[in-house]
PDB file of N, CA and C in Angstrom:
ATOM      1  N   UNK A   1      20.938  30.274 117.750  1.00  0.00           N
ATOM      2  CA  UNK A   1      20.995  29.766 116.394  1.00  0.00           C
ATOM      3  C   UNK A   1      22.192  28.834 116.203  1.00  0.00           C
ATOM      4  N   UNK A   2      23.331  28.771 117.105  1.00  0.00           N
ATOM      5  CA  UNK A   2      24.495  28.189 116.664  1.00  0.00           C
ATOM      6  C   UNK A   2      24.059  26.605 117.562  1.00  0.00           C
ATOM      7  N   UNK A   3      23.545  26.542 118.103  1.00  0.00           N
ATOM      8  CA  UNK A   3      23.510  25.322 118.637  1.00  0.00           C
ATOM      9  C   UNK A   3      22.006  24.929 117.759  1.00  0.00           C
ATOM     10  N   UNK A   4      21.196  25.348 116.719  1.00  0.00           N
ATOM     11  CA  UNK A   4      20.497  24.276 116.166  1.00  0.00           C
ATOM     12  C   UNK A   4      21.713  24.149 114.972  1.00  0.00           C
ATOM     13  N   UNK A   5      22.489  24.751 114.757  1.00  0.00           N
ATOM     14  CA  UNK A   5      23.178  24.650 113.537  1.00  0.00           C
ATOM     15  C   UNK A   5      23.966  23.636 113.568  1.00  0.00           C
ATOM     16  N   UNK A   6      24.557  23.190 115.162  1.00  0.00           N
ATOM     17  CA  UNK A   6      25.216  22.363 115.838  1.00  0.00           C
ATOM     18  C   UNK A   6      24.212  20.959 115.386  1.00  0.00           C
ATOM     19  N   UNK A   7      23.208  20.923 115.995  1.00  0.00           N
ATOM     20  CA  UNK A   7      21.897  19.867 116.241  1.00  0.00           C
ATOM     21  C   UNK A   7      21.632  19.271 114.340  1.00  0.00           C
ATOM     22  N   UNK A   8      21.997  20.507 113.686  1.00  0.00           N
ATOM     23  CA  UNK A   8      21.869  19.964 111.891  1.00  0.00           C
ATOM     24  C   UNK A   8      22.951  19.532 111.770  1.00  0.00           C
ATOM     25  N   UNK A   9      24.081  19.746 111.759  1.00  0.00           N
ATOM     26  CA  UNK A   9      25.375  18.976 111.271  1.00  0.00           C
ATOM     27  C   UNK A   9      25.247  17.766 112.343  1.00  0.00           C
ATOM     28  N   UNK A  10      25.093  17.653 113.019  1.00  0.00           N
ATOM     29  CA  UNK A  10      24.846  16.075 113.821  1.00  0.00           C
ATOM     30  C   UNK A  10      24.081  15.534 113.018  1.00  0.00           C
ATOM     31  N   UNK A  11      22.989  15.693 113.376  1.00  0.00           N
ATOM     32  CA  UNK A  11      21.200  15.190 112.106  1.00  0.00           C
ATOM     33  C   UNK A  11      22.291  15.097 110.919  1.00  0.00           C
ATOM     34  N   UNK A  12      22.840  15.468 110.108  1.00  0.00           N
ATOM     35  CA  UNK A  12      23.223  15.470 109.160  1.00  0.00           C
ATOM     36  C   UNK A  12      24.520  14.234 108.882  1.00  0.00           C
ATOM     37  N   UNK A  13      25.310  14.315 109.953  1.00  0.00           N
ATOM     38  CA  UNK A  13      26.522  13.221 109.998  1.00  0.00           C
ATOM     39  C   UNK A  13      25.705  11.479 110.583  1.00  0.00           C
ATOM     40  N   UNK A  14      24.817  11.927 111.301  1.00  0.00           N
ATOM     41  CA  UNK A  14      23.585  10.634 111.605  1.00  0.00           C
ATOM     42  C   UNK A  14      23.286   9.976 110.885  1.00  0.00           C
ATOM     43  N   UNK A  15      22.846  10.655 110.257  1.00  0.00           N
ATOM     44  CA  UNK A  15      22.378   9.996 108.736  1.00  0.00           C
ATOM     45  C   UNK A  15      23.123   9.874 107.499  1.00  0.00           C
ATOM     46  N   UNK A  16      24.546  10.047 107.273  1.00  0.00           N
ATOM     47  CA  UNK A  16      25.050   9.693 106.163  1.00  0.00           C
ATOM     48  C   UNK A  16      25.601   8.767 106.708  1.00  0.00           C
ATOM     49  N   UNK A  17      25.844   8.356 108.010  1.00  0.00           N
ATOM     50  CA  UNK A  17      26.519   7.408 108.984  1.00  0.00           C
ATOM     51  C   UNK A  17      25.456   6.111 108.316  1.00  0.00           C
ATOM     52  N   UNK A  18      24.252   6.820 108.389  1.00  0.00           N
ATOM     53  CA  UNK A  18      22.830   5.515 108.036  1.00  0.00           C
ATOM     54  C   UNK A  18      23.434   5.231 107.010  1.00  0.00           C
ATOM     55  N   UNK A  19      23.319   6.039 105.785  1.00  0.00           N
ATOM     56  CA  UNK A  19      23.631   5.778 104.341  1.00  0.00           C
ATOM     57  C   UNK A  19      24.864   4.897 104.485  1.00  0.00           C
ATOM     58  N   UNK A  20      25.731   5.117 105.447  1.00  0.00           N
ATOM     59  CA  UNK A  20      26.666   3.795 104.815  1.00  0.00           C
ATOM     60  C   UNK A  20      26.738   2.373 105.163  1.00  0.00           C
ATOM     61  N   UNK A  21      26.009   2.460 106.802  1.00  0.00           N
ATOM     62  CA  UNK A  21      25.562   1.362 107.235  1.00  0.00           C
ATOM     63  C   UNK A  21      24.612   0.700 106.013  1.00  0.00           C
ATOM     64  N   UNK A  22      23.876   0.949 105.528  1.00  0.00           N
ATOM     65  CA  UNK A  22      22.810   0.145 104.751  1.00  0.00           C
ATOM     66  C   UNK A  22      23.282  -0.139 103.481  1.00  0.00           C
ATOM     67  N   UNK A  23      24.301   0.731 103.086  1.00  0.00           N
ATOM     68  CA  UNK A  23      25.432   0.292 102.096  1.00  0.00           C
ATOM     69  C   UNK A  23      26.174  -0.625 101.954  1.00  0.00           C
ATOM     70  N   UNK A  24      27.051  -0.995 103.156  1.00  0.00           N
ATOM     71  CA  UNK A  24      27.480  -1.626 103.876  1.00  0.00           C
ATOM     72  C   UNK A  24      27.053  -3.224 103.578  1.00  0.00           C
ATOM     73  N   UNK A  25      25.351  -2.904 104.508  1.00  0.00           N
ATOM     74  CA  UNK A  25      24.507  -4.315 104.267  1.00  0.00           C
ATOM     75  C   UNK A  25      24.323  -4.776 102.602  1.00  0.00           C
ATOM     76  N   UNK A  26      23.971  -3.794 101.938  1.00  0.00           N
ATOM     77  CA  UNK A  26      24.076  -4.189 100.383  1.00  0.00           C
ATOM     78  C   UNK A  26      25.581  -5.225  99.927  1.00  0.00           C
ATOM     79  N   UNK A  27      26.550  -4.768 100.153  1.00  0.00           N
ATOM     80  CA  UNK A  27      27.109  -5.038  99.542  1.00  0.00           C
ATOM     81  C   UNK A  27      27.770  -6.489 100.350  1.00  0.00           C
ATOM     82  N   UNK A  28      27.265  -6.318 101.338  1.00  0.00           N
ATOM     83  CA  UNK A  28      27.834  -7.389 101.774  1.00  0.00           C
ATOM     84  C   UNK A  28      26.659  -8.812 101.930  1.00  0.00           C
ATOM     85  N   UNK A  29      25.812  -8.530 100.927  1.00  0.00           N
ATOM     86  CA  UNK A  29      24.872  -9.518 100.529  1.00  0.00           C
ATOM     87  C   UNK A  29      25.037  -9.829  99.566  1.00  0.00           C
ATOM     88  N   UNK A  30      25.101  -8.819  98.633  1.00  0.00           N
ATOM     89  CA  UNK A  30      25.703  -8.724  96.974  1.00  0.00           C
ATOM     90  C   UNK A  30      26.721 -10.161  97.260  1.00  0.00           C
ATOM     91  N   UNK A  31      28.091  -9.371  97.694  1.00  0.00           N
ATOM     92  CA  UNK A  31      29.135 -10.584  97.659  1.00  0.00           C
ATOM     93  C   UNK A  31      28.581 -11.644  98.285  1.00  0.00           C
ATOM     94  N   UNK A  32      27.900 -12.075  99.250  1.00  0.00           N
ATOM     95  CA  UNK A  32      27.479 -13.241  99.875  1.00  0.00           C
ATOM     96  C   UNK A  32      26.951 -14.370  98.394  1.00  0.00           C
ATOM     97  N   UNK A  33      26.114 -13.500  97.652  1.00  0.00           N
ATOM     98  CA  UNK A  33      25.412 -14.163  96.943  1.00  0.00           C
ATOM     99  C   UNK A  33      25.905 -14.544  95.201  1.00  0.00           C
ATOM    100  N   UNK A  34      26.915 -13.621  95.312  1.00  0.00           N
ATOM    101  CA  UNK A  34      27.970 -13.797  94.035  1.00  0.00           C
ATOM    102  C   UNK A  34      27.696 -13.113  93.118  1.00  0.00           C
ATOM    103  N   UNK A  35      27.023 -11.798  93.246  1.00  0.00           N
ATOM    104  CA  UNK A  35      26.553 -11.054  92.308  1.00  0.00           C
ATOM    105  C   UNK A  35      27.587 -10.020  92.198  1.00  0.00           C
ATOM    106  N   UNK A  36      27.681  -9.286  90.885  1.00  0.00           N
ATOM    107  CA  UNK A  36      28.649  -8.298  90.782  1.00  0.00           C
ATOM    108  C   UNK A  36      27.623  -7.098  90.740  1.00  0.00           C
ATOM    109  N   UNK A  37      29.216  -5.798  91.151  1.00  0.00           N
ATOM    110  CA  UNK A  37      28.489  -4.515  91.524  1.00  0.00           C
ATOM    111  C   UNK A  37      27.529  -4.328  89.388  1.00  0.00           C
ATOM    112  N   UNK A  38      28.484  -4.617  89.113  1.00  0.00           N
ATOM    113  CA  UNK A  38      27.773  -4.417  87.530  1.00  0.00           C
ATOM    114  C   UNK A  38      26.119  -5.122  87.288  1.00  0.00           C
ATOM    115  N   UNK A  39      26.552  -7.075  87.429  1.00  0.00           N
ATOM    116  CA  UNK A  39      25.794  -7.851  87.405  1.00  0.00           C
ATOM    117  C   UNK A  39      24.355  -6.855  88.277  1.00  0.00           C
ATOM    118  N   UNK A  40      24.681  -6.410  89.834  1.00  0.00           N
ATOM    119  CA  UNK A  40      23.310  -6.097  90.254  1.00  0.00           C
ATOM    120  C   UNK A  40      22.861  -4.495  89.419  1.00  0.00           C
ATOM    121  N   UNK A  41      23.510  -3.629  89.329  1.00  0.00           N
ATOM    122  CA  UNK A  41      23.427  -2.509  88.159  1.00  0.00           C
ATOM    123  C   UNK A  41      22.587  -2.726  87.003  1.00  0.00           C
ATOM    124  N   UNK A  42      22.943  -3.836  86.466  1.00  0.00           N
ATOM    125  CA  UNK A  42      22.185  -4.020  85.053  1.00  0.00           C
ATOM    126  C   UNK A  42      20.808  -4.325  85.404  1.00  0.00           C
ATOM    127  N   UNK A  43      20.705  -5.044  86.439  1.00  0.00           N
ATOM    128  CA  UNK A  43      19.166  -6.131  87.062  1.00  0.00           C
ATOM    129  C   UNK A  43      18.011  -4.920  87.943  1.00  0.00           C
ATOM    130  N   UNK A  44      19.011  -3.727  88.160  1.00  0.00           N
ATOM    131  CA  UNK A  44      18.077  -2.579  88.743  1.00  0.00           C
ATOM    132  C   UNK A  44      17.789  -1.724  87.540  1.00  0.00           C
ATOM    133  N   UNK A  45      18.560  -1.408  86.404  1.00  0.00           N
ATOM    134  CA  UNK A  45      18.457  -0.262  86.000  1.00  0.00           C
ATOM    135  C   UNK A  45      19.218   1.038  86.434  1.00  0.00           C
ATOM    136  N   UNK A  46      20.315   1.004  86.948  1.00  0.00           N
ATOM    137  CA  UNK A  46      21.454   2.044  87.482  1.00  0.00           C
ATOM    138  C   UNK A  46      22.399   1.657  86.690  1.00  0.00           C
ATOM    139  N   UNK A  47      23.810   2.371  86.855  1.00  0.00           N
ATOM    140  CA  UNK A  47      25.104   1.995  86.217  1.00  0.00           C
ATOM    141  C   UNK A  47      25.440   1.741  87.366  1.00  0.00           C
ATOM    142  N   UNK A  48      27.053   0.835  87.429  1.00  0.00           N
ATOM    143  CA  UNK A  48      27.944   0.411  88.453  1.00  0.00           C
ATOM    144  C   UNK A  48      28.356   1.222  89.362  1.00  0.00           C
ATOM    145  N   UNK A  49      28.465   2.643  88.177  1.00  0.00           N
ATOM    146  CA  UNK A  49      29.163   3.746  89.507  1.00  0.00           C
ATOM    147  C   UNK A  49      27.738   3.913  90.482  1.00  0.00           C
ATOM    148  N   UNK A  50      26.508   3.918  90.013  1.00  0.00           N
ATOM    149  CA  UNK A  50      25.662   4.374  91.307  1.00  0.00           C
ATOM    150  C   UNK A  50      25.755   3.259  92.377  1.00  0.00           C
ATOM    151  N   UNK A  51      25.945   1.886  91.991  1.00  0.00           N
ATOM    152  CA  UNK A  51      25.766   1.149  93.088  1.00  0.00           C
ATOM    153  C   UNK A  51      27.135   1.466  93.650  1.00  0.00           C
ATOM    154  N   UNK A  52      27.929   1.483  93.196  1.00  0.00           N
ATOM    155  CA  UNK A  52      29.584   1.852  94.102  1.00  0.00           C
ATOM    156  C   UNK A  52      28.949   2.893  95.027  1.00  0.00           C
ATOM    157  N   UNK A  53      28.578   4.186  94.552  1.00  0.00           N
ATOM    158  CA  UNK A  53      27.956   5.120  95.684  1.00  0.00           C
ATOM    159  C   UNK A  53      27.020   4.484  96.726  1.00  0.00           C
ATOM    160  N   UNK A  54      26.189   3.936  96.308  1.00  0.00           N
ATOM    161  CA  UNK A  54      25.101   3.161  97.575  1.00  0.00           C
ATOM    162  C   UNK A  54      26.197   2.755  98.003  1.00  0.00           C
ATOM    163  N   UNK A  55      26.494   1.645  97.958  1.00  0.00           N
ATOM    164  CA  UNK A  55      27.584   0.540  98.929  1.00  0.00           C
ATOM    165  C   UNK A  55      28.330   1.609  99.468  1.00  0.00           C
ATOM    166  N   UNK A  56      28.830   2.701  99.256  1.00  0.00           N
ATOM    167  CA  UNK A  56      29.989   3.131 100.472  1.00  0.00           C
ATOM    168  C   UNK A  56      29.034   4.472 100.812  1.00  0.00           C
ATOM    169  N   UNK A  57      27.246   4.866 101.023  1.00  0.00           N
ATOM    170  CA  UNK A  57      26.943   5.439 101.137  1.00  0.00           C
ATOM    171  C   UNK A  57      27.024   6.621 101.384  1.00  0.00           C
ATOM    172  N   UNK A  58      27.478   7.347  99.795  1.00  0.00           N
ATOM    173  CA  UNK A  58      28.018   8.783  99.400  1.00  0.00           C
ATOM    174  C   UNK A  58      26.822   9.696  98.754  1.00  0.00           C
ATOM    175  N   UNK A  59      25.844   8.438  98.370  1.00  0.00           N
ATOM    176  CA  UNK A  59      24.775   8.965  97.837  1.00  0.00           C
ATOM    177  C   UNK A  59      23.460   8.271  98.296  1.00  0.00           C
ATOM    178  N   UNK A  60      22.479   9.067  98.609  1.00  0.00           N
ATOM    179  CA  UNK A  60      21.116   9.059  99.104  1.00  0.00           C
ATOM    180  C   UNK A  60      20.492   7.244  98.544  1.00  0.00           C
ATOM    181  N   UNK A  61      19.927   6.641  99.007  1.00  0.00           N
ATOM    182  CA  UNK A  61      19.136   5.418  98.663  1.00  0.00           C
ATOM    183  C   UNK A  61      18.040   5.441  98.712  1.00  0.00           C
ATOM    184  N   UNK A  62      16.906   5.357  98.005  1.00  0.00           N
ATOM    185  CA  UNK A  62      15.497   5.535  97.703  1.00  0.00           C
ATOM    186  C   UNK A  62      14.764   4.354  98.243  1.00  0.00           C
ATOM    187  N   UNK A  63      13.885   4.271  98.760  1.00  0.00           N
ATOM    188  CA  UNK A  63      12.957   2.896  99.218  1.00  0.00           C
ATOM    189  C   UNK A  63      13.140   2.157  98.592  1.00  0.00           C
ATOM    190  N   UNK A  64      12.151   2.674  96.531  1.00  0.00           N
ATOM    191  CA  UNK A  64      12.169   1.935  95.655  1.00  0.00           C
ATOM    192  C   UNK A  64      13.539   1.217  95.316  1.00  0.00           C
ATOM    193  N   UNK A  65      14.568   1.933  95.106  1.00  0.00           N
ATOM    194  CA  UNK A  65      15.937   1.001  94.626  1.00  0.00           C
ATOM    195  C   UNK A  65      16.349  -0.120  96.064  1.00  0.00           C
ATOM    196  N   UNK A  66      15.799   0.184  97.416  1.00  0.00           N
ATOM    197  CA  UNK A  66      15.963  -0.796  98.386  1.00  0.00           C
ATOM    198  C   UNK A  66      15.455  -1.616  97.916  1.00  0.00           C
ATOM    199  N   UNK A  67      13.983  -1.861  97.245  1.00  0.00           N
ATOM    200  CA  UNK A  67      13.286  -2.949  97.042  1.00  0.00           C
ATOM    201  C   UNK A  67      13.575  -3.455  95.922  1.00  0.00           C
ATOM    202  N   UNK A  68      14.298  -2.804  94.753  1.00  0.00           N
ATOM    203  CA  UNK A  68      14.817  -3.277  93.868  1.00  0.00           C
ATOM    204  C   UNK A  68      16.023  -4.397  94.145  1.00  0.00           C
ATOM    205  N   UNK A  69      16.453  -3.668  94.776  1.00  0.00           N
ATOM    206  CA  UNK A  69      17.863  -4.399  95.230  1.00  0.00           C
ATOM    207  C   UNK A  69      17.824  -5.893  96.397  1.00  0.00           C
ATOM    208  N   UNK A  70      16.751  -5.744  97.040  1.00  0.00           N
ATOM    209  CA  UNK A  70      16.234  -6.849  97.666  1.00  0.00           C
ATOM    210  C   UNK A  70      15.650  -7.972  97.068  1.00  0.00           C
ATOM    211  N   UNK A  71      14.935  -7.399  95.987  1.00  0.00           N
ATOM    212  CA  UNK A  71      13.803  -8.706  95.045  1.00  0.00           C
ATOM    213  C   UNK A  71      15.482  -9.498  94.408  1.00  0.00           C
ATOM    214  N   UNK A  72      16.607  -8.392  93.805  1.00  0.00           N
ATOM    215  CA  UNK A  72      17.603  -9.481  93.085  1.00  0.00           C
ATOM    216  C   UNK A  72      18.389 -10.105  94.059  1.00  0.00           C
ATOM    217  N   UNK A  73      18.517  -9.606  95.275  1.00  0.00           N
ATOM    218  CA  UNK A  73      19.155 -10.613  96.554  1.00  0.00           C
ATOM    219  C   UNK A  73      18.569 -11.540  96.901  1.00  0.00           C
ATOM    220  N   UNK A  74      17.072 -11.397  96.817  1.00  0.00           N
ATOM    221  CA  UNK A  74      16.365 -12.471  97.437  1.00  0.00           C
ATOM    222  C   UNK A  74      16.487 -12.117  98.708  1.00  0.00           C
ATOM    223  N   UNK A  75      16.376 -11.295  99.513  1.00  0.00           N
ATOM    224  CA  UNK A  75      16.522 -10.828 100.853  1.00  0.00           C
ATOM    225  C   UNK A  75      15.491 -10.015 101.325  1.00  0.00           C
ATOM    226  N   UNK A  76      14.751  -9.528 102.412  1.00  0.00           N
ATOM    227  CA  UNK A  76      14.067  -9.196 102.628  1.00  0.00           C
ATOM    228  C   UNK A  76      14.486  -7.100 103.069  1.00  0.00           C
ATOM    229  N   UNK A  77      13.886  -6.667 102.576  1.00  0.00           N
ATOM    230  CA  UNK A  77      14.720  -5.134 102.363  1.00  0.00           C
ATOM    231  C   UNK A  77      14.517  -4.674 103.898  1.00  0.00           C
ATOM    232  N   UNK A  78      14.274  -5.114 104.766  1.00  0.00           N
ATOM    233  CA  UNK A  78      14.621  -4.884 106.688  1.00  0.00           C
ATOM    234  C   UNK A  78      15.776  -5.311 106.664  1.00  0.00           C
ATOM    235  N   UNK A  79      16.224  -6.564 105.921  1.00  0.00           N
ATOM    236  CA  UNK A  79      17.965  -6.982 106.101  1.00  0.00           C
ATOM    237  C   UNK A  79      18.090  -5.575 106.077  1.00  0.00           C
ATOM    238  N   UNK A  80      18.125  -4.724 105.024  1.00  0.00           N
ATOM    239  CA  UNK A  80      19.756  -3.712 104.485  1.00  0.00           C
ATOM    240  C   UNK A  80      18.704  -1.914 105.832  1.00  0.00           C
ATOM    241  N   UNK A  81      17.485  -2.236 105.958  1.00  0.00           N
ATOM    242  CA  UNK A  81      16.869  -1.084 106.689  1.00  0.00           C
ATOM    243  C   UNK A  81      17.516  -0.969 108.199  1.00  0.00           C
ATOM    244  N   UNK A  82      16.975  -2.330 108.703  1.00  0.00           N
ATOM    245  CA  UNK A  82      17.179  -2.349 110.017  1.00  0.00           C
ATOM    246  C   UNK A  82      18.755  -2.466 111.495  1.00  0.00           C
ATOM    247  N   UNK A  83      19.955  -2.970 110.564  1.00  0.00           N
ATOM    248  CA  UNK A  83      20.418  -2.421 111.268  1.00  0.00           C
ATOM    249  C   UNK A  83      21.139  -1.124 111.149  1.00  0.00           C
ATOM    250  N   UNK A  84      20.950  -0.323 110.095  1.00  0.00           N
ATOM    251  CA  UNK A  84      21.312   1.163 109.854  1.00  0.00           C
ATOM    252  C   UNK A  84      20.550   2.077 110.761  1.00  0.00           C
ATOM    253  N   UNK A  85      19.127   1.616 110.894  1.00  0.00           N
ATOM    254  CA  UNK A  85      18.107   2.241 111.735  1.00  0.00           C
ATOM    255  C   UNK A  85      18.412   2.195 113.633  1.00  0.00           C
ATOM    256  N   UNK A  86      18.577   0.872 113.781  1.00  0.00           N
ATOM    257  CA  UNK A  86      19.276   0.413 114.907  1.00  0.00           C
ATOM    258  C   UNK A  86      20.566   1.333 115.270  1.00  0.00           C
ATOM    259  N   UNK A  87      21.596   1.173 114.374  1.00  0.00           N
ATOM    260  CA  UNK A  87      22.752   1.849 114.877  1.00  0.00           C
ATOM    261  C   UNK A  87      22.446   3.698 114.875  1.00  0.00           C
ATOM    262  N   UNK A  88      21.625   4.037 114.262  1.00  0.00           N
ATOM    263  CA  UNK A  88      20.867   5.844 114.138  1.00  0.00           C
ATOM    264  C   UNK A  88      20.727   5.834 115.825  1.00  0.00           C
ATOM    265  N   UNK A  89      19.105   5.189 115.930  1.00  0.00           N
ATOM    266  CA  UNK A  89      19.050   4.932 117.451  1.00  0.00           C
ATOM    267  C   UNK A  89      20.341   5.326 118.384  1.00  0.00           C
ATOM    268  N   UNK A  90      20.831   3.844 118.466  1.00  0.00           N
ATOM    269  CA  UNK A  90      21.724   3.881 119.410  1.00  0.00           C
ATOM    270  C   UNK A  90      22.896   4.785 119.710  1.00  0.00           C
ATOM    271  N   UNK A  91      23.358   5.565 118.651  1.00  0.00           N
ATOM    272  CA  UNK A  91      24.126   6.075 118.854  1.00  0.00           C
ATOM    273  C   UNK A  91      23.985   7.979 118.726  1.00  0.00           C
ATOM    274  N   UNK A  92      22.955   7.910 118.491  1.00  0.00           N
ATOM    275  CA  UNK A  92      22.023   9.775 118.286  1.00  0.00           C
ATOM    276  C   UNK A  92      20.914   9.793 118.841  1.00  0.00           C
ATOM    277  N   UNK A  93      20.494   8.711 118.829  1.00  0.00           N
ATOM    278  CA  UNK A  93      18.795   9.107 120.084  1.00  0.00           C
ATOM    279  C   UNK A  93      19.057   7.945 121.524  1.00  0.00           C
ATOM    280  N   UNK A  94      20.141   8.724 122.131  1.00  0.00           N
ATOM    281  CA  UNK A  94      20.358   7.817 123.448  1.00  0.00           C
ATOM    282  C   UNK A  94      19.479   7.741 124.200  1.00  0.00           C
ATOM    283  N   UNK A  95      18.356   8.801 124.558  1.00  0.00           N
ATOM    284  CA  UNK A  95      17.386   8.145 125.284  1.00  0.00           C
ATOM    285  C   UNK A  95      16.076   7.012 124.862  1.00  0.00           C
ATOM    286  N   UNK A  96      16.228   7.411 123.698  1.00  0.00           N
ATOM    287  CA  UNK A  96      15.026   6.335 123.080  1.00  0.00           C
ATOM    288  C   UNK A  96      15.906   4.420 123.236  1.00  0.00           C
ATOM    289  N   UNK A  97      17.176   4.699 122.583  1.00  0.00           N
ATOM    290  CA  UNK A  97      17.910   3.428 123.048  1.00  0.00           C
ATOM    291  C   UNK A  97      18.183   2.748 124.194  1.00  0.00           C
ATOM    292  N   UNK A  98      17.991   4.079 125.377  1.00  0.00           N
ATOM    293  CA  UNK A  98      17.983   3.553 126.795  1.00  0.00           C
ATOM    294  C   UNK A  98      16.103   3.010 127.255  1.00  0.00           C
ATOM    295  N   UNK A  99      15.424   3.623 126.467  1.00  0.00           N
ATOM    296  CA  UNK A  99      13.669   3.098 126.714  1.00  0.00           C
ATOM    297  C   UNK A  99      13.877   1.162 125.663  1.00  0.00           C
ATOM    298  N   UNK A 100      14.410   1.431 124.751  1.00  0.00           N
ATOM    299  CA  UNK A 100      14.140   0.049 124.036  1.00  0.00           C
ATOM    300  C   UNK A 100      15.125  -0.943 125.179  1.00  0.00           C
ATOM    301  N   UNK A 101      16.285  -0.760 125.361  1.00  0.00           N
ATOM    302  CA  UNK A 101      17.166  -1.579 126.553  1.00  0.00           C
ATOM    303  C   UNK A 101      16.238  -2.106 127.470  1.00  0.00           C
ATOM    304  N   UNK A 102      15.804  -1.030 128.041  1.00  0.00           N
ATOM    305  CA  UNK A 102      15.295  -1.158 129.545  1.00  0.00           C
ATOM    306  C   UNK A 102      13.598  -2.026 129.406  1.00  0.00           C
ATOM    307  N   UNK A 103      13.116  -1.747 128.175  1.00  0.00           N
ATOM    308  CA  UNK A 103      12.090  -2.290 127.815  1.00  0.00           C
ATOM    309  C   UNK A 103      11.855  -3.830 127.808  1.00  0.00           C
ATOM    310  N   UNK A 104      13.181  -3.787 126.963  1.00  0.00           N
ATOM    311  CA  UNK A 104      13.695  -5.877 126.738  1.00  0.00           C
ATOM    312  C   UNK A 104      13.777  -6.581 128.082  1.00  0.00           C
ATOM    313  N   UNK A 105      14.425  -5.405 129.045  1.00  0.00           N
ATOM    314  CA  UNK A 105      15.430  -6.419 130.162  1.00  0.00           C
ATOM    315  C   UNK A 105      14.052  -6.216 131.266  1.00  0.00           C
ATOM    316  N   UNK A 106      13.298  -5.514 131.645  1.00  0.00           N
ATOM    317  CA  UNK A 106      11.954  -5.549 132.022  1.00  0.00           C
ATOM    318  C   UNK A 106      10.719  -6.472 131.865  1.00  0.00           C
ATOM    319  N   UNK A 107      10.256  -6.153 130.960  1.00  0.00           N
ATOM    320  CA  UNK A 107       9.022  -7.534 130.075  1.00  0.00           C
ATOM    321  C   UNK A 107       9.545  -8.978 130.078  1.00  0.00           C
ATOM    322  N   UNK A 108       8.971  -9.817 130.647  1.00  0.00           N
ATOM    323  CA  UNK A 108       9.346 -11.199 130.791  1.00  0.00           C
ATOM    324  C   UNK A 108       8.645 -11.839 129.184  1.00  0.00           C
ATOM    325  N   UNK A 109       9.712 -12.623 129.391  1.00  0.00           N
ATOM    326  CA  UNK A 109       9.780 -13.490 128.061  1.00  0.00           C
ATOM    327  C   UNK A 109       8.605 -14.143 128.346  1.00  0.00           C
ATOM    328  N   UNK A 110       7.407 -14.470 127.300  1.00  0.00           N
ATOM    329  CA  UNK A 110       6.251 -15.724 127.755  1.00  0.00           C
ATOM    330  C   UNK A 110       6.963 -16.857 127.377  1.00  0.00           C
ATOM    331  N   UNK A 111       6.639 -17.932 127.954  1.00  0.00           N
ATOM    332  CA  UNK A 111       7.077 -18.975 127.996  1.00  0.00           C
ATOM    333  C   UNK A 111       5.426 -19.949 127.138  1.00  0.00           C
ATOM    334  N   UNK A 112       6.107 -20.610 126.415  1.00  0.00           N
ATOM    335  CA  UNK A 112       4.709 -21.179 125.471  1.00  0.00           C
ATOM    336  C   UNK A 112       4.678 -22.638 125.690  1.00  0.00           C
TER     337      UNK A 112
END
């Protein structure tokens, strides 16, 4: 029992690790694009303090508020998914990251 308990607090630090990576990406689109933490708050329907929580991912992010938050970036919501998902991978499912590696450097590029 102590080593799945082990296997949940990992699973568990994995993924708030996600939550801040994709936080992270929020906010650093936000500023790209000159929007304030308020300005994007008002345009979702949250207050400022929830987006402060997304951006330093302290609190959970819902699909829907991804896609909310994408339609006012103008960004496509894989920007803020995919490299949070990527870094999960790589750094908690090492063998699946060693099958995607080995996958790329294997399969020849077609040439068109």
């Amino acid at each position: 029992m102590i080593m799945s308990n082990k296997t949940d607090n990992n699973l568990s630090t994995s993924i708030s690790e996600m939550y801040k990576m994709i936080g992270g990406q929020i906010r650093k689109i936000r500023k790209i694009t000159g929007i304030t933490s308020t300005e994007l708050a008002g345009m979702i329907g949250v207050s400022q303090q929830q987006i402060s929580r997304y951006e330093n991912g302290s609190t959970k992010i819902s699909l829907d508020i991804i896609l909310r938050i994408s339609r006012v970036l103008d960004t496509s919501p894989y920007y803020f998914i995919d490299d949070g998902l990527l870094f999960f991978i790589h750094h908690h499912l090492p063998e699946e990251s060693t099958c995607l590696h080995n996958t790329e450097t294997i399969l020849p590029v077609p040439m068109i």
